[in-house]
PDB file of N, CA and C in Angstrom:
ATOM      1  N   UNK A   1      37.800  26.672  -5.170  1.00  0.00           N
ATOM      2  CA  UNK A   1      38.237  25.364  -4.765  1.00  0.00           C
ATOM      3  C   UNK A   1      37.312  24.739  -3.747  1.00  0.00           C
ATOM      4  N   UNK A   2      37.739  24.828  -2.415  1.00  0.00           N
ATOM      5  CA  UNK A   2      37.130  24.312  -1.086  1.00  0.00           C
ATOM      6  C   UNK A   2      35.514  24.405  -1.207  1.00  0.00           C
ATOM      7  N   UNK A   3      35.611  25.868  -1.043  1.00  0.00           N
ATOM      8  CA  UNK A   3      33.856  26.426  -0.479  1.00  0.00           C
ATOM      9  C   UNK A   3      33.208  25.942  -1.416  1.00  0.00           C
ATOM     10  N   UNK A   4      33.792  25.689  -2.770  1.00  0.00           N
ATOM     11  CA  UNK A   4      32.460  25.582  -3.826  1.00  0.00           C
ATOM     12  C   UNK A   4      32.292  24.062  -3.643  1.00  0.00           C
ATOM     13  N   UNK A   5      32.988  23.112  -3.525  1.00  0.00           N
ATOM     14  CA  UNK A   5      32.447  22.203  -2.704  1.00  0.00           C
ATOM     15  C   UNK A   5      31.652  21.401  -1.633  1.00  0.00           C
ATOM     16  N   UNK A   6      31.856  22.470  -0.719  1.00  0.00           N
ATOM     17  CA  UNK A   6      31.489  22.700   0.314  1.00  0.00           C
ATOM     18  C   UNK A   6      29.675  22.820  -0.222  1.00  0.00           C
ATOM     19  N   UNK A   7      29.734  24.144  -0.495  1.00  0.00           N
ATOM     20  CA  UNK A   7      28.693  24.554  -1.285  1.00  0.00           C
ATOM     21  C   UNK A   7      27.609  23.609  -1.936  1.00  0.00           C
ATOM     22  N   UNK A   8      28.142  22.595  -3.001  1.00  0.00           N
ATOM     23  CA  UNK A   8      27.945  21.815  -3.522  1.00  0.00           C
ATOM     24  C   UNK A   8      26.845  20.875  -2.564  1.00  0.00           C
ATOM     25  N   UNK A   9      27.510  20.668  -1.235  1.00  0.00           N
ATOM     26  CA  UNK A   9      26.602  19.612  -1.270  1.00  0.00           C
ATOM     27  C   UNK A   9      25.553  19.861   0.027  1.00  0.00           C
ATOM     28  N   UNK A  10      25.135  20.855  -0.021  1.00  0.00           N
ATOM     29  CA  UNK A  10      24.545  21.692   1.016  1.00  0.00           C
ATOM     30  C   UNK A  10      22.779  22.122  -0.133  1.00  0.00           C
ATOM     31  N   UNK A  11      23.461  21.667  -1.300  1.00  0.00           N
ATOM     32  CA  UNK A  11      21.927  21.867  -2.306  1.00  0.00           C
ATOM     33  C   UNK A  11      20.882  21.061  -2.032  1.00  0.00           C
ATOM     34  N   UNK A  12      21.081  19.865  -1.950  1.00  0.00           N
ATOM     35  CA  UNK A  12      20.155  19.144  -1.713  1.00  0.00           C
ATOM     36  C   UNK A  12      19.409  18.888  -0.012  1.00  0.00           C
ATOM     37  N   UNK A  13      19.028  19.642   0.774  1.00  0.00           N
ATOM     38  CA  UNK A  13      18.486  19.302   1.295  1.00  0.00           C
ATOM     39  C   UNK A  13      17.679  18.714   1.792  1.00  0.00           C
ATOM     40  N   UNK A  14      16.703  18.171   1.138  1.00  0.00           N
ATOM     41  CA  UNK A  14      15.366  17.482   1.604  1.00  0.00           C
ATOM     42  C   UNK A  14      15.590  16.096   2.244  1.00  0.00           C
ATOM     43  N   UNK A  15      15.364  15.679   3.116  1.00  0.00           N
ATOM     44  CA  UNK A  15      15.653  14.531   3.969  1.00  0.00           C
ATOM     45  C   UNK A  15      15.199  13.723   3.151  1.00  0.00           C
ATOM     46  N   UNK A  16      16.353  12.238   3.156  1.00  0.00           N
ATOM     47  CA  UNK A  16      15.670  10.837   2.381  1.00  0.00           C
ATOM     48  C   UNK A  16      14.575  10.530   3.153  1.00  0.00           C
ATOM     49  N   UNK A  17      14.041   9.448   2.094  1.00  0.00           N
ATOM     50  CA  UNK A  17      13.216   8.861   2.582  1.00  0.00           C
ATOM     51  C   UNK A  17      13.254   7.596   2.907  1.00  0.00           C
ATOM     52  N   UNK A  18      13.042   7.305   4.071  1.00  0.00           N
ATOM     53  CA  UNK A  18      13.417   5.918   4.609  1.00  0.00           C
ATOM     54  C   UNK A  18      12.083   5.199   5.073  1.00  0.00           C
ATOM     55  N   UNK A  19      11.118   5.031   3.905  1.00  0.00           N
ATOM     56  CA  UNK A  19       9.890   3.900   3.947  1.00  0.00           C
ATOM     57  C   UNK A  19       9.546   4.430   2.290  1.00  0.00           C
ATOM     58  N   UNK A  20       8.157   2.938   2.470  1.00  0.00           N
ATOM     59  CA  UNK A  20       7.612   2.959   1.451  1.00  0.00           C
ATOM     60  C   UNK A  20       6.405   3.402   0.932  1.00  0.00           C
ATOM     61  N   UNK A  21       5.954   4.123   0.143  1.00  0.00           N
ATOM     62  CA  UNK A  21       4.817   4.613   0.297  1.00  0.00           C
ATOM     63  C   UNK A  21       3.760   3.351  -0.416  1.00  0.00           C
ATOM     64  N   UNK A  22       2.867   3.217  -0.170  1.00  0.00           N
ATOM     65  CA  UNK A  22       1.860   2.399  -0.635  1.00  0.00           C
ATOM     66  C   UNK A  22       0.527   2.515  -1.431  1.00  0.00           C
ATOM     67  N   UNK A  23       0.369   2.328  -2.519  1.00  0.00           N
ATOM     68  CA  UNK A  23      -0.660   2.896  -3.607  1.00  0.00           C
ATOM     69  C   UNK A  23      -1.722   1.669  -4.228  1.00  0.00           C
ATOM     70  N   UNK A  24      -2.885   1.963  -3.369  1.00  0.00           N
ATOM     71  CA  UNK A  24      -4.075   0.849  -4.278  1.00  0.00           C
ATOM     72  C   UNK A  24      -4.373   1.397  -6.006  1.00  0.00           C
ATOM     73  N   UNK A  25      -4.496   0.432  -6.438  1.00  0.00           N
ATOM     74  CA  UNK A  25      -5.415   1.406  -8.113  1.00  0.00           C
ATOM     75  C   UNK A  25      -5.927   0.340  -8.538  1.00  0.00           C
ATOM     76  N   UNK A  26      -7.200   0.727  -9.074  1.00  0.00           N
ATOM     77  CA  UNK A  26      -8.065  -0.053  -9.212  1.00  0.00           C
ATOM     78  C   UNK A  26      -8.133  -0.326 -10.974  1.00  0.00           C
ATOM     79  N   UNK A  27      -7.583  -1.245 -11.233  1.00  0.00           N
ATOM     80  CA  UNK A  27      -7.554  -1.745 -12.791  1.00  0.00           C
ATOM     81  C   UNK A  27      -8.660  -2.401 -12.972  1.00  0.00           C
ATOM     82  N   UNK A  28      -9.952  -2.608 -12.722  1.00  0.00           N
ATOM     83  CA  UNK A  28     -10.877  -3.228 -12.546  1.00  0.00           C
ATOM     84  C   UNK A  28     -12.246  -2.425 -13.484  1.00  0.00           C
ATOM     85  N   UNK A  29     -12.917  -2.977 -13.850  1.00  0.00           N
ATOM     86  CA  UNK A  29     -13.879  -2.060 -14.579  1.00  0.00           C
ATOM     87  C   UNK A  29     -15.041  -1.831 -13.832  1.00  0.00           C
ATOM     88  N   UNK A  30     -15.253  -2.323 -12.850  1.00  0.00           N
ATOM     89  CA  UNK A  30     -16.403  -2.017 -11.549  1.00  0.00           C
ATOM     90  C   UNK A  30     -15.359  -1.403 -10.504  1.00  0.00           C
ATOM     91  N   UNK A  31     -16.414  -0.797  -9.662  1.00  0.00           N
ATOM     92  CA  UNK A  31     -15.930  -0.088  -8.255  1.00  0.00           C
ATOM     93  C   UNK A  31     -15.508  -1.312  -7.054  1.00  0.00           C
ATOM     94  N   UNK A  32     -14.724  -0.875  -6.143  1.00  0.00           N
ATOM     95  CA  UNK A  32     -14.377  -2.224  -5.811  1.00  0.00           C
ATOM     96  C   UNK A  32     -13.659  -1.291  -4.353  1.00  0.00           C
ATOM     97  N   UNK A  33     -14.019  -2.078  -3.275  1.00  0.00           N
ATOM     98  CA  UNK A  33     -13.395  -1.308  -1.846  1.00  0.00           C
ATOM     99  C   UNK A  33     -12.458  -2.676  -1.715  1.00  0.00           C
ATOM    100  N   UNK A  34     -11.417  -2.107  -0.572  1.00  0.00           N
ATOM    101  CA  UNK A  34     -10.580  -2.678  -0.456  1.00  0.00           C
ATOM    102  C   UNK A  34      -9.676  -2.635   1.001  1.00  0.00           C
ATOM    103  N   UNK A  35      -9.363  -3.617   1.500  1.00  0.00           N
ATOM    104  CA  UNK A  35      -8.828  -2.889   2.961  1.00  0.00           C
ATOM    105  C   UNK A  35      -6.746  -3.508   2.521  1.00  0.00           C
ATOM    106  N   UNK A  36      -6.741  -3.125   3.816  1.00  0.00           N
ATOM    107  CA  UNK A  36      -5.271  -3.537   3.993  1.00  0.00           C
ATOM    108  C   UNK A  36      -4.582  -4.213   5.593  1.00  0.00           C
ATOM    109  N   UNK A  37      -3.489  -5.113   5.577  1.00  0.00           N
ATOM    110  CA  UNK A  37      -3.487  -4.836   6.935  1.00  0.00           C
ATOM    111  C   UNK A  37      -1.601  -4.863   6.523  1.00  0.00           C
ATOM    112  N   UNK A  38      -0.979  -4.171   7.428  1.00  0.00           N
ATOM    113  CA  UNK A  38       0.470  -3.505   6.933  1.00  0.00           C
ATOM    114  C   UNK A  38       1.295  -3.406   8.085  1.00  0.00           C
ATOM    115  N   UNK A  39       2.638  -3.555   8.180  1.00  0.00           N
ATOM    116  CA  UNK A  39       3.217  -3.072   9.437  1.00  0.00           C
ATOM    117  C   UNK A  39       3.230  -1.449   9.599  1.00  0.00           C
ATOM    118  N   UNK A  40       3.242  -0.581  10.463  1.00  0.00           N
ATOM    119  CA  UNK A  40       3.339   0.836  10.232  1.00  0.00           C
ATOM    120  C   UNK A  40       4.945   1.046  10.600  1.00  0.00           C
ATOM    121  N   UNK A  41       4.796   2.691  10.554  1.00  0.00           N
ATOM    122  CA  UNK A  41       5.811   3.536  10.959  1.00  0.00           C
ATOM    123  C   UNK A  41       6.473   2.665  12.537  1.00  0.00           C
ATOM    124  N   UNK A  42       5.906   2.790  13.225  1.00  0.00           N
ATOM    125  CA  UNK A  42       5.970   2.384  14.486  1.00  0.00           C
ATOM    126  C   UNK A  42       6.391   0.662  14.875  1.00  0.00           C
ATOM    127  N   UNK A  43       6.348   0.060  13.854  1.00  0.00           N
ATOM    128  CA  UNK A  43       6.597  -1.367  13.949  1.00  0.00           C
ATOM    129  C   UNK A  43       5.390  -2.103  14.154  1.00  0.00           C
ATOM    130  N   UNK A  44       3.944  -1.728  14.137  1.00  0.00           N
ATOM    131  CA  UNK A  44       2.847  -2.088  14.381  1.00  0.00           C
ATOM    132  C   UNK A  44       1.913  -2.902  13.896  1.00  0.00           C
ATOM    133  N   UNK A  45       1.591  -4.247  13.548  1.00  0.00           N
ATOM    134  CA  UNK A  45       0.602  -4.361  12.577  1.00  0.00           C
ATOM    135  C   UNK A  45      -0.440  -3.401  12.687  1.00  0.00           C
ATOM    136  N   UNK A  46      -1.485  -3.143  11.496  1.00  0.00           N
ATOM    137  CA  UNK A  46      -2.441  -1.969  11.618  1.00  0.00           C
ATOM    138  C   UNK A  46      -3.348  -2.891  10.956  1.00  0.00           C
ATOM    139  N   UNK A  47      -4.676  -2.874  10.381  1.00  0.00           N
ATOM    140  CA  UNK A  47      -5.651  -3.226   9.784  1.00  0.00           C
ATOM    141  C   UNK A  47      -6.268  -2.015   9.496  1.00  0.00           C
ATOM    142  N   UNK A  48      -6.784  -1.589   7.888  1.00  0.00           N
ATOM    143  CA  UNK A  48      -6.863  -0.169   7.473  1.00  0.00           C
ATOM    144  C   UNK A  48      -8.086  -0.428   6.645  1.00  0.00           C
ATOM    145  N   UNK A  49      -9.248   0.295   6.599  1.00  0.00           N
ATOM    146  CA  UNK A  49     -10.007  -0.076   5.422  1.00  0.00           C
ATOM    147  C   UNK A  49     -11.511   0.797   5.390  1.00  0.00           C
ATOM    148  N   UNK A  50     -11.919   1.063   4.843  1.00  0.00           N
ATOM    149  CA  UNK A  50     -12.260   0.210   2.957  1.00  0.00           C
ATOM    150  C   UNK A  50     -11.988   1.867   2.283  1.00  0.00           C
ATOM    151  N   UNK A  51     -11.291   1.157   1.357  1.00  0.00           N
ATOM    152  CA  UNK A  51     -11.069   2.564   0.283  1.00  0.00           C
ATOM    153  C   UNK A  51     -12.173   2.327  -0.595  1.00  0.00           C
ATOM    154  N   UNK A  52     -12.824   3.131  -0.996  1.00  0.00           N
ATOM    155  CA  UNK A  52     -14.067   2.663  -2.051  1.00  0.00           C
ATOM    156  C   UNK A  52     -13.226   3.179  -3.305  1.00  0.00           C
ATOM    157  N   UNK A  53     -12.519   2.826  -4.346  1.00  0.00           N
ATOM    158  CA  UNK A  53     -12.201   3.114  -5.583  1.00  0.00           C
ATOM    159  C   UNK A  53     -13.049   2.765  -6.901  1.00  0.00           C
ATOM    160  N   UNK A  54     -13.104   3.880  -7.812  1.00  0.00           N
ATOM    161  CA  UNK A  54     -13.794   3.429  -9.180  1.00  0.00           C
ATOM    162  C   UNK A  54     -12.978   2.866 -10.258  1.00  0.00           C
ATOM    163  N   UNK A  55     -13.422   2.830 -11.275  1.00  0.00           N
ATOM    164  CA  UNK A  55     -12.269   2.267 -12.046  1.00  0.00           C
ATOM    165  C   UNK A  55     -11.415   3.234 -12.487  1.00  0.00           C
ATOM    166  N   UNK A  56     -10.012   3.082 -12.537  1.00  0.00           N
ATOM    167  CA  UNK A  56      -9.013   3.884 -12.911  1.00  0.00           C
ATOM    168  C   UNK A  56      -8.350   4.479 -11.476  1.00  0.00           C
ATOM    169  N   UNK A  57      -9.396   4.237 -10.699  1.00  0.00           N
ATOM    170  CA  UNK A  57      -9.001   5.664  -9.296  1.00  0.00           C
ATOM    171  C   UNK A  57      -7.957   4.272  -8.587  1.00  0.00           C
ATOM    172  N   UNK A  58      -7.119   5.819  -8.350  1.00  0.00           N
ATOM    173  CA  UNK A  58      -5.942   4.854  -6.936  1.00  0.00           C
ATOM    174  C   UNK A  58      -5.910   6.096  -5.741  1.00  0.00           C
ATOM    175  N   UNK A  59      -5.145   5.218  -4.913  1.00  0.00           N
ATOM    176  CA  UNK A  59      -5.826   5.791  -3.373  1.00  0.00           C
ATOM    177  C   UNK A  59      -4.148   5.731  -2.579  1.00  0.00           C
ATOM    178  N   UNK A  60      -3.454   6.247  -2.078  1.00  0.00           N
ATOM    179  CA  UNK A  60      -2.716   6.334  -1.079  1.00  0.00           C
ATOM    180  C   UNK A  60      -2.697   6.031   0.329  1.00  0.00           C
ATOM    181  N   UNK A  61      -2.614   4.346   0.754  1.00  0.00           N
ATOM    182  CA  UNK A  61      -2.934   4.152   1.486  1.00  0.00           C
ATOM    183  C   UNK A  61      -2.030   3.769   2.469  1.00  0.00           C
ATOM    184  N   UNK A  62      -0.527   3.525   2.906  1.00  0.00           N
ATOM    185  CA  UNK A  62       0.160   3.603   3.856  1.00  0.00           C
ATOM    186  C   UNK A  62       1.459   3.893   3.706  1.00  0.00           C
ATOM    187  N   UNK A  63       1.981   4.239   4.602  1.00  0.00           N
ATOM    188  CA  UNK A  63       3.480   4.111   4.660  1.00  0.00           C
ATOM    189  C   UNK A  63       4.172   2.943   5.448  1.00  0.00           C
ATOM    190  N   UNK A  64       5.165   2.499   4.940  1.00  0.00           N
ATOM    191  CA  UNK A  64       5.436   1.414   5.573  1.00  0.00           C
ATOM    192  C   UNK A  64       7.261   0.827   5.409  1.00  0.00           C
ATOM    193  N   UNK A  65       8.282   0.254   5.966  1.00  0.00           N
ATOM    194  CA  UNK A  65       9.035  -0.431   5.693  1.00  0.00           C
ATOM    195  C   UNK A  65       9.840  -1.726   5.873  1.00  0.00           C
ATOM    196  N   UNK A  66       8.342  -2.277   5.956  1.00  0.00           N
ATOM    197  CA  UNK A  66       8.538  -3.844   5.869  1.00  0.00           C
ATOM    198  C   UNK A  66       8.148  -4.178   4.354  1.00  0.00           C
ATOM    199  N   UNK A  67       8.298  -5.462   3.937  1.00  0.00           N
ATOM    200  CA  UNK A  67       8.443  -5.831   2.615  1.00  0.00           C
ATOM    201  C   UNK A  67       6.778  -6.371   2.767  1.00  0.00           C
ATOM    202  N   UNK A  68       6.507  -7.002   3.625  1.00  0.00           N
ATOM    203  CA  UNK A  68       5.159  -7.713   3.049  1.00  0.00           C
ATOM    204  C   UNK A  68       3.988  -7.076   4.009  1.00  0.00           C
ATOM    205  N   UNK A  69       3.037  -7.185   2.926  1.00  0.00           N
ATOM    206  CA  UNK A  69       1.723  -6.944   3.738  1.00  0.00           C
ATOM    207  C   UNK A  69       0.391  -7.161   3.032  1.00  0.00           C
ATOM    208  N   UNK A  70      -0.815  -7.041   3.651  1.00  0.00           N
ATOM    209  CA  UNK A  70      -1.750  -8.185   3.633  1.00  0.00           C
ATOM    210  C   UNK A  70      -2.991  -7.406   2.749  1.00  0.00           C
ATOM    211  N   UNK A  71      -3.352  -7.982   1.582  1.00  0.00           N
ATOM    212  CA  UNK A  71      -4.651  -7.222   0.656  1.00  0.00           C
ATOM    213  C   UNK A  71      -5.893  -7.914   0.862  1.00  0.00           C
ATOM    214  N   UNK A  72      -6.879  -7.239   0.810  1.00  0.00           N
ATOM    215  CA  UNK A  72      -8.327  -7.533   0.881  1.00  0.00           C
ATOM    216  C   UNK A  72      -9.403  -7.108  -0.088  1.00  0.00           C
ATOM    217  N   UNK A  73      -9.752  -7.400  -1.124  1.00  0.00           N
ATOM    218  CA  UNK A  73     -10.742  -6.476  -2.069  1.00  0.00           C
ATOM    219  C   UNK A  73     -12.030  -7.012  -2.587  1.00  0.00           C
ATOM    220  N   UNK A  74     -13.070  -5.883  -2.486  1.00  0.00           N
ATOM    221  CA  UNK A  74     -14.638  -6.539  -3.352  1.00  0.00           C
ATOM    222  C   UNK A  74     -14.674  -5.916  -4.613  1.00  0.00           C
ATOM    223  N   UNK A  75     -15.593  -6.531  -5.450  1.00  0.00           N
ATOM    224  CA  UNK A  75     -16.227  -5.569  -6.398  1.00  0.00           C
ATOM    225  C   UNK A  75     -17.133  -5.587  -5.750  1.00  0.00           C
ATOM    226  N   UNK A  76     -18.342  -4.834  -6.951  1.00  0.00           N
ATOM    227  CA  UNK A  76     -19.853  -4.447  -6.628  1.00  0.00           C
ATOM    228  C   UNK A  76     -20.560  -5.427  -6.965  1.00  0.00           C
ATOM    229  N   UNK A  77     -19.814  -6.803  -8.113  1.00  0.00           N
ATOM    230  CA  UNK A  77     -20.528  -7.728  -8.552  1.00  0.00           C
ATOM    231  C   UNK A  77     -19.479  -8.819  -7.724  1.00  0.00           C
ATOM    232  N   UNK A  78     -18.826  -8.489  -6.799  1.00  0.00           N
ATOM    233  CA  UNK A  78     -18.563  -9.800  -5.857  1.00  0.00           C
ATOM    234  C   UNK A  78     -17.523 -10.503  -6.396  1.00  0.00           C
ATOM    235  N   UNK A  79     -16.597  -9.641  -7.325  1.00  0.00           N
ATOM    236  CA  UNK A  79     -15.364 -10.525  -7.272  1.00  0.00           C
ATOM    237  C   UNK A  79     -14.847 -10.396  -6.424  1.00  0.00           C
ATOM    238  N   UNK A  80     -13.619 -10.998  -6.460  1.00  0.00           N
ATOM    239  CA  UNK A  80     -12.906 -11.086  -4.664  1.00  0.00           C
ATOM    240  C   UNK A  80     -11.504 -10.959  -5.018  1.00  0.00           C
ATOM    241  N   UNK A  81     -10.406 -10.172  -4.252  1.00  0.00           N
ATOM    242  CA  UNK A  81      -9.144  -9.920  -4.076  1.00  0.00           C
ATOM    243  C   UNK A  81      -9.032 -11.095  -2.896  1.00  0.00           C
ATOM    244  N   UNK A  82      -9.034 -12.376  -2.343  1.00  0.00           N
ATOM    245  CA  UNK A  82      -8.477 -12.917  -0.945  1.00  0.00           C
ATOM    246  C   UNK A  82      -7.529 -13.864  -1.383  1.00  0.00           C
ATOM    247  N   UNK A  83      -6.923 -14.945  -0.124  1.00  0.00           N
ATOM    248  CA  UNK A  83      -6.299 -15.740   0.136  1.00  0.00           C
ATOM    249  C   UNK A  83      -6.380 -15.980   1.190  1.00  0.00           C
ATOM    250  N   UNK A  84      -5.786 -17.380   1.389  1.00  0.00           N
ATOM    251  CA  UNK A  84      -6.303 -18.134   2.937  1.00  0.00           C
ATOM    252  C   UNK A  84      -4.554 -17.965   3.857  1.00  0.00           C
ATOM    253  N   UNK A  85      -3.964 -16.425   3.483  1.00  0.00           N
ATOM    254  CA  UNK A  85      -2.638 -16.374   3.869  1.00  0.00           C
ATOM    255  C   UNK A  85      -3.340 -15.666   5.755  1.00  0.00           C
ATOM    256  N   UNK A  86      -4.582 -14.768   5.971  1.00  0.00           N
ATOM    257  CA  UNK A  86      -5.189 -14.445   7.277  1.00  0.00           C
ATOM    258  C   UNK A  86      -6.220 -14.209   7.230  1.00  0.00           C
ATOM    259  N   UNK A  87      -6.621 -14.297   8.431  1.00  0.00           N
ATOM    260  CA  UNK A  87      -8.500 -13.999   8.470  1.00  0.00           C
ATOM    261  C   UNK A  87      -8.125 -12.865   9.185  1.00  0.00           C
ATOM    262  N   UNK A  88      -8.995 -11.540   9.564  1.00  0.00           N
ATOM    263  CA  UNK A  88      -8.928 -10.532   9.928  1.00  0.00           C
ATOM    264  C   UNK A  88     -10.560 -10.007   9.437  1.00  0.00           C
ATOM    265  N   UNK A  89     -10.870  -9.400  10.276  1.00  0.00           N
ATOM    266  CA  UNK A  89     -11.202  -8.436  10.796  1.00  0.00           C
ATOM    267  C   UNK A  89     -11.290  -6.944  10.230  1.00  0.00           C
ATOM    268  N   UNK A  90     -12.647  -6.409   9.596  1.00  0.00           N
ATOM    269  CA  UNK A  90     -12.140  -4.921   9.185  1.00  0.00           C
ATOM    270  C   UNK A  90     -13.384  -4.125   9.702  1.00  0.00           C
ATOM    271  N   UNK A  91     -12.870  -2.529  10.888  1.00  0.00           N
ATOM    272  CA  UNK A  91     -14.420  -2.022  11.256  1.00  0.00           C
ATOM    273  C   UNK A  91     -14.948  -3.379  12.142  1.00  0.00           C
ATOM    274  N   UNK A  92     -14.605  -4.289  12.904  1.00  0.00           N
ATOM    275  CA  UNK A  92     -15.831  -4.624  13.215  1.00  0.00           C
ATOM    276  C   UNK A  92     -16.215  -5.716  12.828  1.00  0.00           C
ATOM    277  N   UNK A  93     -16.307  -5.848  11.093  1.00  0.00           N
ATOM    278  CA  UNK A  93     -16.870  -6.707  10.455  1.00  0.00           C
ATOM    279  C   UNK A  93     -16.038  -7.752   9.230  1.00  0.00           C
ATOM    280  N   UNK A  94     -16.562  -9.030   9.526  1.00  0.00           N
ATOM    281  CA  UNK A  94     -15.725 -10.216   8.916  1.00  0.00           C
ATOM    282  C   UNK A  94     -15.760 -11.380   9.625  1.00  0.00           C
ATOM    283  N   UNK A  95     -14.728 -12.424   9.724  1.00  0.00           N
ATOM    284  CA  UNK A  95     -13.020 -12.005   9.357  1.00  0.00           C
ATOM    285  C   UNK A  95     -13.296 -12.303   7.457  1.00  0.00           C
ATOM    286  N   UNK A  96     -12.203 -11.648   7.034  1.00  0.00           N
ATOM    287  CA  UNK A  96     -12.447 -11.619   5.809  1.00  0.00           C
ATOM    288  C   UNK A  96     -10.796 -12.632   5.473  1.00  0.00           C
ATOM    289  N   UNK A  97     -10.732 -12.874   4.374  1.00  0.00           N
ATOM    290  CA  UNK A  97      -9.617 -13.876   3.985  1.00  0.00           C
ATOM    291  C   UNK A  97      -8.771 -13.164   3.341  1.00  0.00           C
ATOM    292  N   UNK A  98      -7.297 -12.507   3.453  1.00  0.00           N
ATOM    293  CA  UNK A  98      -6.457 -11.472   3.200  1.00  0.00           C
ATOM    294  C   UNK A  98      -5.408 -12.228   2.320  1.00  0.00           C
ATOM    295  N   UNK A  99      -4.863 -11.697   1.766  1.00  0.00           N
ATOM    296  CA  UNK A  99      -3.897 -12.169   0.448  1.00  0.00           C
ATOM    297  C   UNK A  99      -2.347 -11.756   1.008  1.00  0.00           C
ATOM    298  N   UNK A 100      -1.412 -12.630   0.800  1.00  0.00           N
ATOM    299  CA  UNK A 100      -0.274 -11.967   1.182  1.00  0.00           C
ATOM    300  C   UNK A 100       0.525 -11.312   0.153  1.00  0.00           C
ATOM    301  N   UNK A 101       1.259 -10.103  -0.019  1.00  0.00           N
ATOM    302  CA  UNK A 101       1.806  -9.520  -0.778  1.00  0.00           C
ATOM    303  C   UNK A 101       2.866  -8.847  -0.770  1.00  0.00           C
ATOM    304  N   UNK A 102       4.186  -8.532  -1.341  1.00  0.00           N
ATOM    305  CA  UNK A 102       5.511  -8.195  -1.205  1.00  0.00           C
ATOM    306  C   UNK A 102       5.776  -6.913  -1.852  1.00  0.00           C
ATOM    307  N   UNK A 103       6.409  -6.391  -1.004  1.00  0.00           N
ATOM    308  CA  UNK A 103       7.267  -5.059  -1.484  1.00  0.00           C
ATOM    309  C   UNK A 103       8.441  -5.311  -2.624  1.00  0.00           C
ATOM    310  N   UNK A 104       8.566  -5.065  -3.607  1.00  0.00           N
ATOM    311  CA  UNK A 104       9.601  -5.864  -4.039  1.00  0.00           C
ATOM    312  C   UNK A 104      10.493  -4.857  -5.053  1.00  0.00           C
ATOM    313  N   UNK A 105      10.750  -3.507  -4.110  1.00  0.00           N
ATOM    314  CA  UNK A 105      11.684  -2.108  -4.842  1.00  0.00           C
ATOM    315  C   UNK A 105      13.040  -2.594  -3.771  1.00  0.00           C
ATOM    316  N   UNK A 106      13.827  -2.324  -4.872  1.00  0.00           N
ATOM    317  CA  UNK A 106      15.382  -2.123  -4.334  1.00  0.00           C
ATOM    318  C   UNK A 106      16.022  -0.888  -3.607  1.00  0.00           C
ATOM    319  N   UNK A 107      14.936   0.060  -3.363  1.00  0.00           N
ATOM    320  CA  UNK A 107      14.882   1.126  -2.778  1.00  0.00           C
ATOM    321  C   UNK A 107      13.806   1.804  -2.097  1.00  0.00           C
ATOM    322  N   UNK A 108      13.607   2.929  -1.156  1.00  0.00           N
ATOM    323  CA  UNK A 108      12.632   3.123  -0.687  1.00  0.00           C
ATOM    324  C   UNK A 108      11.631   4.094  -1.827  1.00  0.00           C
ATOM    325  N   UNK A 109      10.681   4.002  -2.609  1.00  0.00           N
ATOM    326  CA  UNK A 109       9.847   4.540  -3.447  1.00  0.00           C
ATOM    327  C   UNK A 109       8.535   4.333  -2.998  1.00  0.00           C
ATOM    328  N   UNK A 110       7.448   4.583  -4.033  1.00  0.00           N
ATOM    329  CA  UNK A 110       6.083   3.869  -4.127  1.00  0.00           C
ATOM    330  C   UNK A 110       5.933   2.911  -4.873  1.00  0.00           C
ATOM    331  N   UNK A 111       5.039   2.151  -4.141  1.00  0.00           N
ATOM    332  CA  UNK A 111       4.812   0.777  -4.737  1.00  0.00           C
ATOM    333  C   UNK A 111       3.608   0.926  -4.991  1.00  0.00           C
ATOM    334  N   UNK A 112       2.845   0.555  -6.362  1.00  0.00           N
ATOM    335  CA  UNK A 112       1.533   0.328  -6.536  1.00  0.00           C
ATOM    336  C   UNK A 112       0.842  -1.114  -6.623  1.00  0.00           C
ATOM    337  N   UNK A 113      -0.064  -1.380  -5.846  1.00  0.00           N
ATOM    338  CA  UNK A 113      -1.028  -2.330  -5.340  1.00  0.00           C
ATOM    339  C   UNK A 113      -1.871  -3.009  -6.755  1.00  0.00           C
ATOM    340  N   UNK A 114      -1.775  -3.672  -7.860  1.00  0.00           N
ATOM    341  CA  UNK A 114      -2.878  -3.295  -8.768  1.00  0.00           C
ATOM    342  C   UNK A 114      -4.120  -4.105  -8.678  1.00  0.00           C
ATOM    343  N   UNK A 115      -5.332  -3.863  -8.508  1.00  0.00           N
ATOM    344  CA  UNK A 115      -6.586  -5.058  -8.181  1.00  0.00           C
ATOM    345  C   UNK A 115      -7.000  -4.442  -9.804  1.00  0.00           C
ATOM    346  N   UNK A 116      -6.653  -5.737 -10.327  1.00  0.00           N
ATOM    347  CA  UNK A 116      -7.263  -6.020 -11.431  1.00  0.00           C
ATOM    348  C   UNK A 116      -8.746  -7.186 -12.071  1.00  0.00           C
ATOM    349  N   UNK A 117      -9.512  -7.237 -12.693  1.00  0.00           N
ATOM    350  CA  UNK A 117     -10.362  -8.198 -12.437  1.00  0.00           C
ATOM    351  C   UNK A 117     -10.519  -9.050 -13.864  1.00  0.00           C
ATOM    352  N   UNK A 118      -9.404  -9.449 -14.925  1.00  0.00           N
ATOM    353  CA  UNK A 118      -9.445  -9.568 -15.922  1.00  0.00           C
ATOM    354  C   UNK A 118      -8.893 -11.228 -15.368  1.00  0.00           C
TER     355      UNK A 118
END
């Protein structure tokens, strides 16, 4: 009766997860770096960068649980991921023109980023 109840819900241990994980991938047929700027763990804006990805490759690049945050991307032949949503700053060097972008899961999961160039 009781205990096996009890029992029952003592299986699942592993702590939820309460953020989002964040995933660049590069749908693009050239190599293409890319920064980010994101709220963190901490409540922080951060500015994060350059992932150098090839085509097909994706990259794990923050955790986070705010809904929006800010993309930046090159190719090798100079296409461009921007928007005139911030100028920022990456390393040092820029300001570069950042794109605004939304979390948009009904739960805390991974979200993938896609820089496509089609």
């Amino acid at each position: 009766g009781q205990s096996v109840t009890r029992d029952l819900s003592h299986i699942n241990t592993s702590p939820r997860k309460n953020f989002n994980r964040l995933i660049f991938k590069n749908d693009c047929r050239e190599t293409i770096w890319t920064a980010l700027h994101f709220k963190n763990l901490k409540n922080a804006w951060k500015t994060k960068g350059w992932w150098k990805l090839a085509p097909g490759e994706k990259a794990f690049v923050a955790t986070t649980r705010h809904p929006i945050y800010y993309i930046y991307g090159e190719s090798i032949n100079h296409f461009r991921w921007e928007g005139s949503d911030l100028q920022l700053k990456v390393r040092g060097q820029g300001p570069y023109s950042f794109l605004k972008r939304r979390i948009s899961l009904n739960q805390w999961g991974v979200w993938t980023q896609r820089f496509s160039c089609d």
